[in-house]
N, C-alpha and C. Protein backbone atom coordinates (compact mmCIF):
# COMPACT_ATOMS: atom_id res chain seq x y z
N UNK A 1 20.60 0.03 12.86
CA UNK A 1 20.26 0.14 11.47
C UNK A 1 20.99 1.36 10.91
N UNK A 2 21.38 1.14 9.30
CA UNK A 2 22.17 2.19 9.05
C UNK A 2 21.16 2.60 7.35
N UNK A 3 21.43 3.64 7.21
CA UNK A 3 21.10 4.20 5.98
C UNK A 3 22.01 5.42 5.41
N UNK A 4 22.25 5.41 3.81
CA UNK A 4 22.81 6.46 3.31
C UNK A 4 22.00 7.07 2.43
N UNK A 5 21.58 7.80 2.32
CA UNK A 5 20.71 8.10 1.12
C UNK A 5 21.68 9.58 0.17
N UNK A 6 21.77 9.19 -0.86
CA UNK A 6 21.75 10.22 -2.11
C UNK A 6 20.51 10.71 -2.73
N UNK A 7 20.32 12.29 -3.06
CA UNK A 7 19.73 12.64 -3.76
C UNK A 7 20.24 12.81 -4.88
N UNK A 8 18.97 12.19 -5.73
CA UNK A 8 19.86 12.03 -7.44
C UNK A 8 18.71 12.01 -8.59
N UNK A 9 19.13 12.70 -10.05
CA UNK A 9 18.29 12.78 -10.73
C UNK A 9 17.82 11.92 -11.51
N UNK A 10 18.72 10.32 -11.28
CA UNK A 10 18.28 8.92 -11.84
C UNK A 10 19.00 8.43 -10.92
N UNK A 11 18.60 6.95 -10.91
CA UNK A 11 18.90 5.57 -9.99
C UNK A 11 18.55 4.71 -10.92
N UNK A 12 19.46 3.86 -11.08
CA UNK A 12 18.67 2.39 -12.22
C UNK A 12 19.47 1.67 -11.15
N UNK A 13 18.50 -0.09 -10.97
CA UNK A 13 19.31 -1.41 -10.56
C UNK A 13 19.37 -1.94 -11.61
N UNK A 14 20.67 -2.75 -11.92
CA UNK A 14 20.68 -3.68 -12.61
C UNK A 14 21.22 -5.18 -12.53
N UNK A 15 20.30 -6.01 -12.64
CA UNK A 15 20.82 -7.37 -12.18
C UNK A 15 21.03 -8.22 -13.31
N UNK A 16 22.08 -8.65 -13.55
CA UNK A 16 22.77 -9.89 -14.65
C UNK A 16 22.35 -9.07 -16.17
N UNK A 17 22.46 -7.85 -15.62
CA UNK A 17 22.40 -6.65 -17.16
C UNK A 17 21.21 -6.19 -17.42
N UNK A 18 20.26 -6.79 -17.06
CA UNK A 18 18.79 -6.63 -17.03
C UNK A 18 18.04 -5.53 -16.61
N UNK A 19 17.41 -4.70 -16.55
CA UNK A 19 17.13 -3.13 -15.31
C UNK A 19 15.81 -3.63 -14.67
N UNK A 20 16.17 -4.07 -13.30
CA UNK A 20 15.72 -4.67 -12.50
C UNK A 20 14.67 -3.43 -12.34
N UNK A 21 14.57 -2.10 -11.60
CA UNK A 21 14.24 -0.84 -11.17
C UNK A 21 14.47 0.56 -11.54
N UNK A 22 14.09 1.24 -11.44
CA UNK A 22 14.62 3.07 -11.75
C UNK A 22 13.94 4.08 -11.03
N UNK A 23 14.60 4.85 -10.73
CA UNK A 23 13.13 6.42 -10.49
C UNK A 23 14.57 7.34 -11.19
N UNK A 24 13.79 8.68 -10.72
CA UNK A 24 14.08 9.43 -11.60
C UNK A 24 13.68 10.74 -10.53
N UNK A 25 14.61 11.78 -10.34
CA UNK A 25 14.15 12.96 -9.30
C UNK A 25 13.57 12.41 -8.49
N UNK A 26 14.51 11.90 -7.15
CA UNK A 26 14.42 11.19 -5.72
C UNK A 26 15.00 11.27 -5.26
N UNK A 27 15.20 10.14 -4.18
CA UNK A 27 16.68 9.42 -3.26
C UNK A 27 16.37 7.81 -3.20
N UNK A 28 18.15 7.77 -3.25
CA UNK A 28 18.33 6.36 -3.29
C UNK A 28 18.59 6.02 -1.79
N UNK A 29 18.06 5.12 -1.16
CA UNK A 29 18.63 4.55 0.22
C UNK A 29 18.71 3.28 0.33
N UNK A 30 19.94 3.48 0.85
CA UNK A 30 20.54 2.27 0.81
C UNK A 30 21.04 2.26 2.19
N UNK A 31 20.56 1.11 2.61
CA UNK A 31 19.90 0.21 4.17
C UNK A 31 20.82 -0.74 4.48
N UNK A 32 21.03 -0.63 5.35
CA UNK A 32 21.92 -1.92 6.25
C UNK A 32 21.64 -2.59 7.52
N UNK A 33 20.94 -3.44 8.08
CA UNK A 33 20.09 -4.50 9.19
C UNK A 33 21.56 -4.43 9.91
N UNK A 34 21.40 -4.00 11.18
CA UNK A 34 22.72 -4.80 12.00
C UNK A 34 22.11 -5.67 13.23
N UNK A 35 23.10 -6.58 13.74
CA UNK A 35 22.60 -7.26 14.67
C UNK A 35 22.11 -6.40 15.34
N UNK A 36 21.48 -7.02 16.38
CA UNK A 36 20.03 -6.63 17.74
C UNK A 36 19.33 -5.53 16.94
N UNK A 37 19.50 -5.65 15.55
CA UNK A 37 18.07 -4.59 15.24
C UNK A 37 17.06 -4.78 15.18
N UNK A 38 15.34 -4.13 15.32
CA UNK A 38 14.06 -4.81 15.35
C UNK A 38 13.57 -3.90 14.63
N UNK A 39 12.12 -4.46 14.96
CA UNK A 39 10.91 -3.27 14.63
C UNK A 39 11.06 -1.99 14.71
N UNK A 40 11.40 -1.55 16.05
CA UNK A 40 11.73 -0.48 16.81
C UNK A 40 12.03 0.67 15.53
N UNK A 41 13.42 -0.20 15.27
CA UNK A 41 14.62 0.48 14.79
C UNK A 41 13.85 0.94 13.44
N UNK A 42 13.40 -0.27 13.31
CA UNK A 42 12.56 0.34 11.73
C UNK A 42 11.99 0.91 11.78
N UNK A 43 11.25 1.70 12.54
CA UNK A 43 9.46 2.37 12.79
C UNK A 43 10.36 3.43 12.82
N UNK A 44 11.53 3.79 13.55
CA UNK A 44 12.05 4.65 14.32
C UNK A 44 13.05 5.46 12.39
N UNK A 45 13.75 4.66 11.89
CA UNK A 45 14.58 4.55 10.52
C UNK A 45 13.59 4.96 9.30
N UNK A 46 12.33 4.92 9.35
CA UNK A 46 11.54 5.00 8.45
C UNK A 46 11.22 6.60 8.36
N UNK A 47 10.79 6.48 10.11
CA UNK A 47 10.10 8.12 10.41
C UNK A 47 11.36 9.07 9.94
N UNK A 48 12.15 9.31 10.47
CA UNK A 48 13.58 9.83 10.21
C UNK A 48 13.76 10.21 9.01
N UNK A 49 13.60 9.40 8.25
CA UNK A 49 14.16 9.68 6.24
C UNK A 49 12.67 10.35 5.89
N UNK A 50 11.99 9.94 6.23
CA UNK A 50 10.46 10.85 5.67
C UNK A 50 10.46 11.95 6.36
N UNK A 51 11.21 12.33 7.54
CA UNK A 51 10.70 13.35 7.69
C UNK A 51 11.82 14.58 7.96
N UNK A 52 12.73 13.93 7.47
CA UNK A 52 14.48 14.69 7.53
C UNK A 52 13.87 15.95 6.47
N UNK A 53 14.74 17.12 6.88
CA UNK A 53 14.44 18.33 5.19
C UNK A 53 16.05 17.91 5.19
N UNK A 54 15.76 17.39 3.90
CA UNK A 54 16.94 17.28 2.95
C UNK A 54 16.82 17.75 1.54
N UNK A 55 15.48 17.80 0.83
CA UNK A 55 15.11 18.27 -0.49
C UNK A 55 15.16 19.99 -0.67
N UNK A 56 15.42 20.18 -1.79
CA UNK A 56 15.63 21.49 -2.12
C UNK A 56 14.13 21.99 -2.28
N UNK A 57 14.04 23.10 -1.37
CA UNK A 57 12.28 23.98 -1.50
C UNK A 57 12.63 25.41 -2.52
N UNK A 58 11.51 25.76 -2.47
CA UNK A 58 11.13 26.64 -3.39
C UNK A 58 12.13 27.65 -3.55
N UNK A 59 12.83 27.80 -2.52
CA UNK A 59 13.81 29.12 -2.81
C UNK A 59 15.29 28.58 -3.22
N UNK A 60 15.27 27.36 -3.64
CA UNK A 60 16.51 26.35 -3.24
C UNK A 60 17.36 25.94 -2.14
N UNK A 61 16.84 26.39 -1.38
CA UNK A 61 17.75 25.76 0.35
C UNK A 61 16.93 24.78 0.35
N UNK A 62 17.79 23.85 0.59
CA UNK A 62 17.40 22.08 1.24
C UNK A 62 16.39 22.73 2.61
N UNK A 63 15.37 22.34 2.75
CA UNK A 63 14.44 22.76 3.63
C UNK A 63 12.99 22.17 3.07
N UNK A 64 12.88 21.36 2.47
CA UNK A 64 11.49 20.11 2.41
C UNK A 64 11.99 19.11 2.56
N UNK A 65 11.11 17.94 3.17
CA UNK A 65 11.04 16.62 4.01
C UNK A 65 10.32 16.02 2.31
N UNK A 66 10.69 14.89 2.42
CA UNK A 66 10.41 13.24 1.27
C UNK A 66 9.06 13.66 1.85
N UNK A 67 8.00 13.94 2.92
CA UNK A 67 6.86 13.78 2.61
C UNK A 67 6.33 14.68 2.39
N UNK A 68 6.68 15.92 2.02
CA UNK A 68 6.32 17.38 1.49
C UNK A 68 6.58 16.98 0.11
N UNK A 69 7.14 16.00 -0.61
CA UNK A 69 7.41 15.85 -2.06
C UNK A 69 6.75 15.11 -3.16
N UNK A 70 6.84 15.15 -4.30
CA UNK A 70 6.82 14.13 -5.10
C UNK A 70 8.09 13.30 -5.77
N UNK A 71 8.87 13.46 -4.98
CA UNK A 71 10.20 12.56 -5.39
C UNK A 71 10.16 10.96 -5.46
N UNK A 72 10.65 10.05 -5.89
CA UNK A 72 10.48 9.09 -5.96
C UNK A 72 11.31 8.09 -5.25
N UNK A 73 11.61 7.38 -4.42
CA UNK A 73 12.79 6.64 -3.71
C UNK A 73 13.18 5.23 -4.12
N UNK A 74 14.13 4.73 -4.23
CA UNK A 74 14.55 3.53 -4.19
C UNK A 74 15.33 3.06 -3.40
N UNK A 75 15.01 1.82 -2.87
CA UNK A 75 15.54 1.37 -1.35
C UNK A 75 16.30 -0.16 -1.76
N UNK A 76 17.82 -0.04 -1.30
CA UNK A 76 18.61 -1.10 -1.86
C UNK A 76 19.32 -1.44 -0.46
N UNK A 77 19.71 -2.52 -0.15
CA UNK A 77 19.64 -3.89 0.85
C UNK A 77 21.53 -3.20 0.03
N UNK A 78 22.26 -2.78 1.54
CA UNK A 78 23.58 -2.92 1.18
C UNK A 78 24.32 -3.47 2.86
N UNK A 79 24.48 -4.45 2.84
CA UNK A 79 25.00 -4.59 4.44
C UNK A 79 26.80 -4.33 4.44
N UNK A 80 27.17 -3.88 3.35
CA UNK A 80 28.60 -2.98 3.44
C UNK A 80 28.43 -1.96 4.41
N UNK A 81 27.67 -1.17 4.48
CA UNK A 81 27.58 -0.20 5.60
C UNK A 81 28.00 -0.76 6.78
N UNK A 82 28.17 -1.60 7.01
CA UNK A 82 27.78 -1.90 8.55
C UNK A 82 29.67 -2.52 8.36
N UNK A 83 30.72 -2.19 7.63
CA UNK A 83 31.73 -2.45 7.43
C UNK A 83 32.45 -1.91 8.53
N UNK A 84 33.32 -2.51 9.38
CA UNK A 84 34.51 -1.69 9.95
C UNK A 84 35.99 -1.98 9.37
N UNK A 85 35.80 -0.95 9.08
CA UNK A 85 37.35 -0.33 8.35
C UNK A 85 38.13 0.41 9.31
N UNK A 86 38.54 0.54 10.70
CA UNK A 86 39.53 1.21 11.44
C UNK A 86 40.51 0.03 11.72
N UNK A 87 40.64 -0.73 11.43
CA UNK A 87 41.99 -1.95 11.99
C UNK A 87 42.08 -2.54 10.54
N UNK A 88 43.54 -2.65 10.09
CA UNK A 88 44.20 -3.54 9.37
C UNK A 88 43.44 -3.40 7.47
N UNK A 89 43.80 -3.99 7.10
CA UNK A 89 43.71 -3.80 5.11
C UNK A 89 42.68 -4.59 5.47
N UNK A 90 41.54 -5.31 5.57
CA UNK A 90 40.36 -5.74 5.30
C UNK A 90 39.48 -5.58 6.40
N UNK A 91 37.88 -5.34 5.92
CA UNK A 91 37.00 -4.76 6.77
C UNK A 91 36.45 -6.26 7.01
N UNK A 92 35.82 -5.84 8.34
CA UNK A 92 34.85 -6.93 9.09
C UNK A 92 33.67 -6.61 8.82
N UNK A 93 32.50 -7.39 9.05
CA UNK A 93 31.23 -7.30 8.76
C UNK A 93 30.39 -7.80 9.89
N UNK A 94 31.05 -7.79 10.88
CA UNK A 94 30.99 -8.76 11.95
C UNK A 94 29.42 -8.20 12.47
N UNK A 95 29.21 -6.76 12.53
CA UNK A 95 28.09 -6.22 12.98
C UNK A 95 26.81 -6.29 12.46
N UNK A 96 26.85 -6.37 11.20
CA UNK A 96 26.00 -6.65 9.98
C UNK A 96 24.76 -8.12 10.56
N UNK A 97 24.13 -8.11 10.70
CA UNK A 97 23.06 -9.13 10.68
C UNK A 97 22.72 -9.90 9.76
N UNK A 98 22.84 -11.48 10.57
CA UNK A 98 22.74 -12.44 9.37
C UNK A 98 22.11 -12.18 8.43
N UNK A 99 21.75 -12.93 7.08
CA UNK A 99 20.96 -12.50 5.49
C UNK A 99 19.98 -12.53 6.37
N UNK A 100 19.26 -14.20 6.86
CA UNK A 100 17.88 -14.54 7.27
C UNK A 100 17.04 -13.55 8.27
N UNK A 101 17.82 -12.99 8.89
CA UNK A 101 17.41 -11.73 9.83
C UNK A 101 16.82 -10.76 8.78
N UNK A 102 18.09 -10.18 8.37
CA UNK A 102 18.23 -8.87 7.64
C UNK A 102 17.06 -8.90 6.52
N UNK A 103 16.74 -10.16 5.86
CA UNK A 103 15.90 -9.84 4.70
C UNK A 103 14.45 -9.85 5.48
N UNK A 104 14.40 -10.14 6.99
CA UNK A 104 12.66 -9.94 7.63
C UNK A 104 12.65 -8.67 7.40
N UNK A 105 13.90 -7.72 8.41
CA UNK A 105 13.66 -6.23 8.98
C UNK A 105 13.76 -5.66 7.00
N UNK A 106 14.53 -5.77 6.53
CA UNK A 106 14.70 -5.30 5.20
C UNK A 106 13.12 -5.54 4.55
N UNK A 107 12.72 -6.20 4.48
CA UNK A 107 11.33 -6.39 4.19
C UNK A 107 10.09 -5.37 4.75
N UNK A 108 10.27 -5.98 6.20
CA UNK A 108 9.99 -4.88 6.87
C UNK A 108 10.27 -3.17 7.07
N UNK A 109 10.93 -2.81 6.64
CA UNK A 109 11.52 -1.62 6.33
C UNK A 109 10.54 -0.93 5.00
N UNK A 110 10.35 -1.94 3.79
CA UNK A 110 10.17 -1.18 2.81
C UNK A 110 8.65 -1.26 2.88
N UNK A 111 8.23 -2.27 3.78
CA UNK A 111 6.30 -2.07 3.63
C UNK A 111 6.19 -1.23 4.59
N UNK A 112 6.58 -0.69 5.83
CA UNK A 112 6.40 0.68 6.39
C UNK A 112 6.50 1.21 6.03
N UNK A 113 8.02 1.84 5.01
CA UNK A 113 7.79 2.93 4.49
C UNK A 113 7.01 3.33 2.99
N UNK A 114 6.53 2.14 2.33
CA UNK A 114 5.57 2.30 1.19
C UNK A 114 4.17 2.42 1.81
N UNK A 115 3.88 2.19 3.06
CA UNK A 115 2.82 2.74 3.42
C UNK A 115 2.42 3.98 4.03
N UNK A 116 3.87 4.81 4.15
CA UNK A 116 3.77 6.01 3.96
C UNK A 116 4.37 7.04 3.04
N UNK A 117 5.06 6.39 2.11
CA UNK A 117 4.98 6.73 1.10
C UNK A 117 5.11 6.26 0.06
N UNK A 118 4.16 6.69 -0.73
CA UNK A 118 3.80 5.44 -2.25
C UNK A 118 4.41 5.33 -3.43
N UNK A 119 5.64 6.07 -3.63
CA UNK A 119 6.06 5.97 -4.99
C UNK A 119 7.86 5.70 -4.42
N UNK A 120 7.65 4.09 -4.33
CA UNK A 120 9.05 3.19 -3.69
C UNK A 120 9.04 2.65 -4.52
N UNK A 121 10.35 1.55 -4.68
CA UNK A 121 11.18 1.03 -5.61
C UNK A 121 12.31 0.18 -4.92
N UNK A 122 12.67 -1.01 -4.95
CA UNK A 122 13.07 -1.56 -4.69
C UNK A 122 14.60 -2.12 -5.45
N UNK A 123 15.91 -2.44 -5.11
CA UNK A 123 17.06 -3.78 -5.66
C UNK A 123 16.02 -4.95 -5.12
N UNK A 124 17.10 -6.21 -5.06
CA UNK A 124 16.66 -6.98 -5.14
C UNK A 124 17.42 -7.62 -3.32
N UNK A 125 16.21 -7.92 -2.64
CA UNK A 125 17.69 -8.69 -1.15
C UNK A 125 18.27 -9.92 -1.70
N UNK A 126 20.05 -9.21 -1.55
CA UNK A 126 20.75 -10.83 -1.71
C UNK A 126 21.46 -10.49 -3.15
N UNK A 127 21.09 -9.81 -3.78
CA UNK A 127 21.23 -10.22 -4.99
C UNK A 127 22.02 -9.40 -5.43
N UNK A 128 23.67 -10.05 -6.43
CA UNK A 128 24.51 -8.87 -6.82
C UNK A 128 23.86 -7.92 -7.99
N UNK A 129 23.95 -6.53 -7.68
CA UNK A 129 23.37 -5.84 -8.55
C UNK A 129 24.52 -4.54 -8.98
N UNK A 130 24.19 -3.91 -10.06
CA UNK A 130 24.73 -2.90 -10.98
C UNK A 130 23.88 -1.61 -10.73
N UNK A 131 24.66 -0.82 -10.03
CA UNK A 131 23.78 0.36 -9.62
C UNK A 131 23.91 1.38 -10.04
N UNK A 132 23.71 2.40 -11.15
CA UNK A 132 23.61 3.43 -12.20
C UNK A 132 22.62 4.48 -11.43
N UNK A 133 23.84 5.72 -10.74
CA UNK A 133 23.33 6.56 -10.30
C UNK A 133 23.87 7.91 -10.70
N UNK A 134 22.80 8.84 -10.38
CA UNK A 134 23.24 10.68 -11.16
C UNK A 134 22.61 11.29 -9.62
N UNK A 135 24.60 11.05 -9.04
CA UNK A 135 23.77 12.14 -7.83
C UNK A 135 23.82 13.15 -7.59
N UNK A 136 22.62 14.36 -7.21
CA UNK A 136 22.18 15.92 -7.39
C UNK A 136 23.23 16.48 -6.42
N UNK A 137 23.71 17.33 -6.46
CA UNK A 137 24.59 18.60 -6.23
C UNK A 137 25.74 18.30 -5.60
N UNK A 138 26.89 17.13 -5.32
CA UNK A 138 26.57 15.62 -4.69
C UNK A 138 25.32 16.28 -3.18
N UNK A 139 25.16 15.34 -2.99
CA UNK A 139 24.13 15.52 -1.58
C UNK A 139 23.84 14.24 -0.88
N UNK A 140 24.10 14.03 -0.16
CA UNK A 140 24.27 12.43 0.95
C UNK A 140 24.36 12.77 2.37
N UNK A 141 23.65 11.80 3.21
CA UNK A 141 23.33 11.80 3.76
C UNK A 141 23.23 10.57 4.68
N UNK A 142 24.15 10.41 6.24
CA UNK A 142 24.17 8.64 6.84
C UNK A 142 23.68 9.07 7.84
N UNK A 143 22.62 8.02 8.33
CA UNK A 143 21.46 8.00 9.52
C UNK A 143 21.56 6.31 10.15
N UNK A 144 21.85 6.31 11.40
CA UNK A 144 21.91 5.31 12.16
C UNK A 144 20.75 5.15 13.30
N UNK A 145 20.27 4.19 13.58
CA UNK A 145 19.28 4.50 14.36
C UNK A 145 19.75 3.50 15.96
């Protein structure tokens, strides 16, 4: 399983122009299912981003964890991550896990982590979307599990 997350002071989805989602002072993560991934990976991918210090604390050094916060997250289904780009002008996806897989654990992914933390937000799985982001100081962040 792969994740990138940006911290950013807006996130909007937008699907067929419409604004599917938003938060506002969070992180966006954006998730990628690869083959032989499970539960595991998720229980294991969830704990990790909640409990990484990546947020800026009181003195401004990045040194608070998403569950020391009130930030808000939005979690978007991108299986580009899982791209290999080291051989030749077009990437493979070969690693990436089928949709039908990916949208269980992807599913799975976001009710673990809305049950530990409650102010989530969702794209849409599957679905081409328009993603309108303002990211903080840049600040990013890729976690593989």
């Amino acid at each position: 399983m792969l994740a990138t997350i940006q911290i950013v002071s807006k996130a909007e989805v937008f699907i067929e122009g419409n604004s599917f989602s938003s938060i506002k002072n969070g992180i966006l993560i954006f998730v990628c299912i690869e083959q032989n991934d499970n539960s595991t990976a998720v229980t294991e991918m969830v704990s990790r981003i909640i409990n990484f210090r990546m947020l800026e604390g009181p003195k401004g050094a990045i040194s608070r964890s998403l569950k020391e916060s009130s930030e808000e997250v939005l979690i978007v289904s991108q299986f580009t991550l899982a791209a290999i780009t080291d051989g030749g002008n077009k990437p493979s996806f070969h690693k990436a896990a089928k949709p039908s897989e990916a949208k269980l654990l992807y599913d799975e992914f976001v009710t673990t982590f809305s049950k530990l933390f409650s102010r989530v937000k969702t794209g849409k799985f599957g679905a081409y979307m328009d993603i309108s982001i303002t990211n903080k100081g840049p600040v990013t962040f890729n976690f593989k599990t």
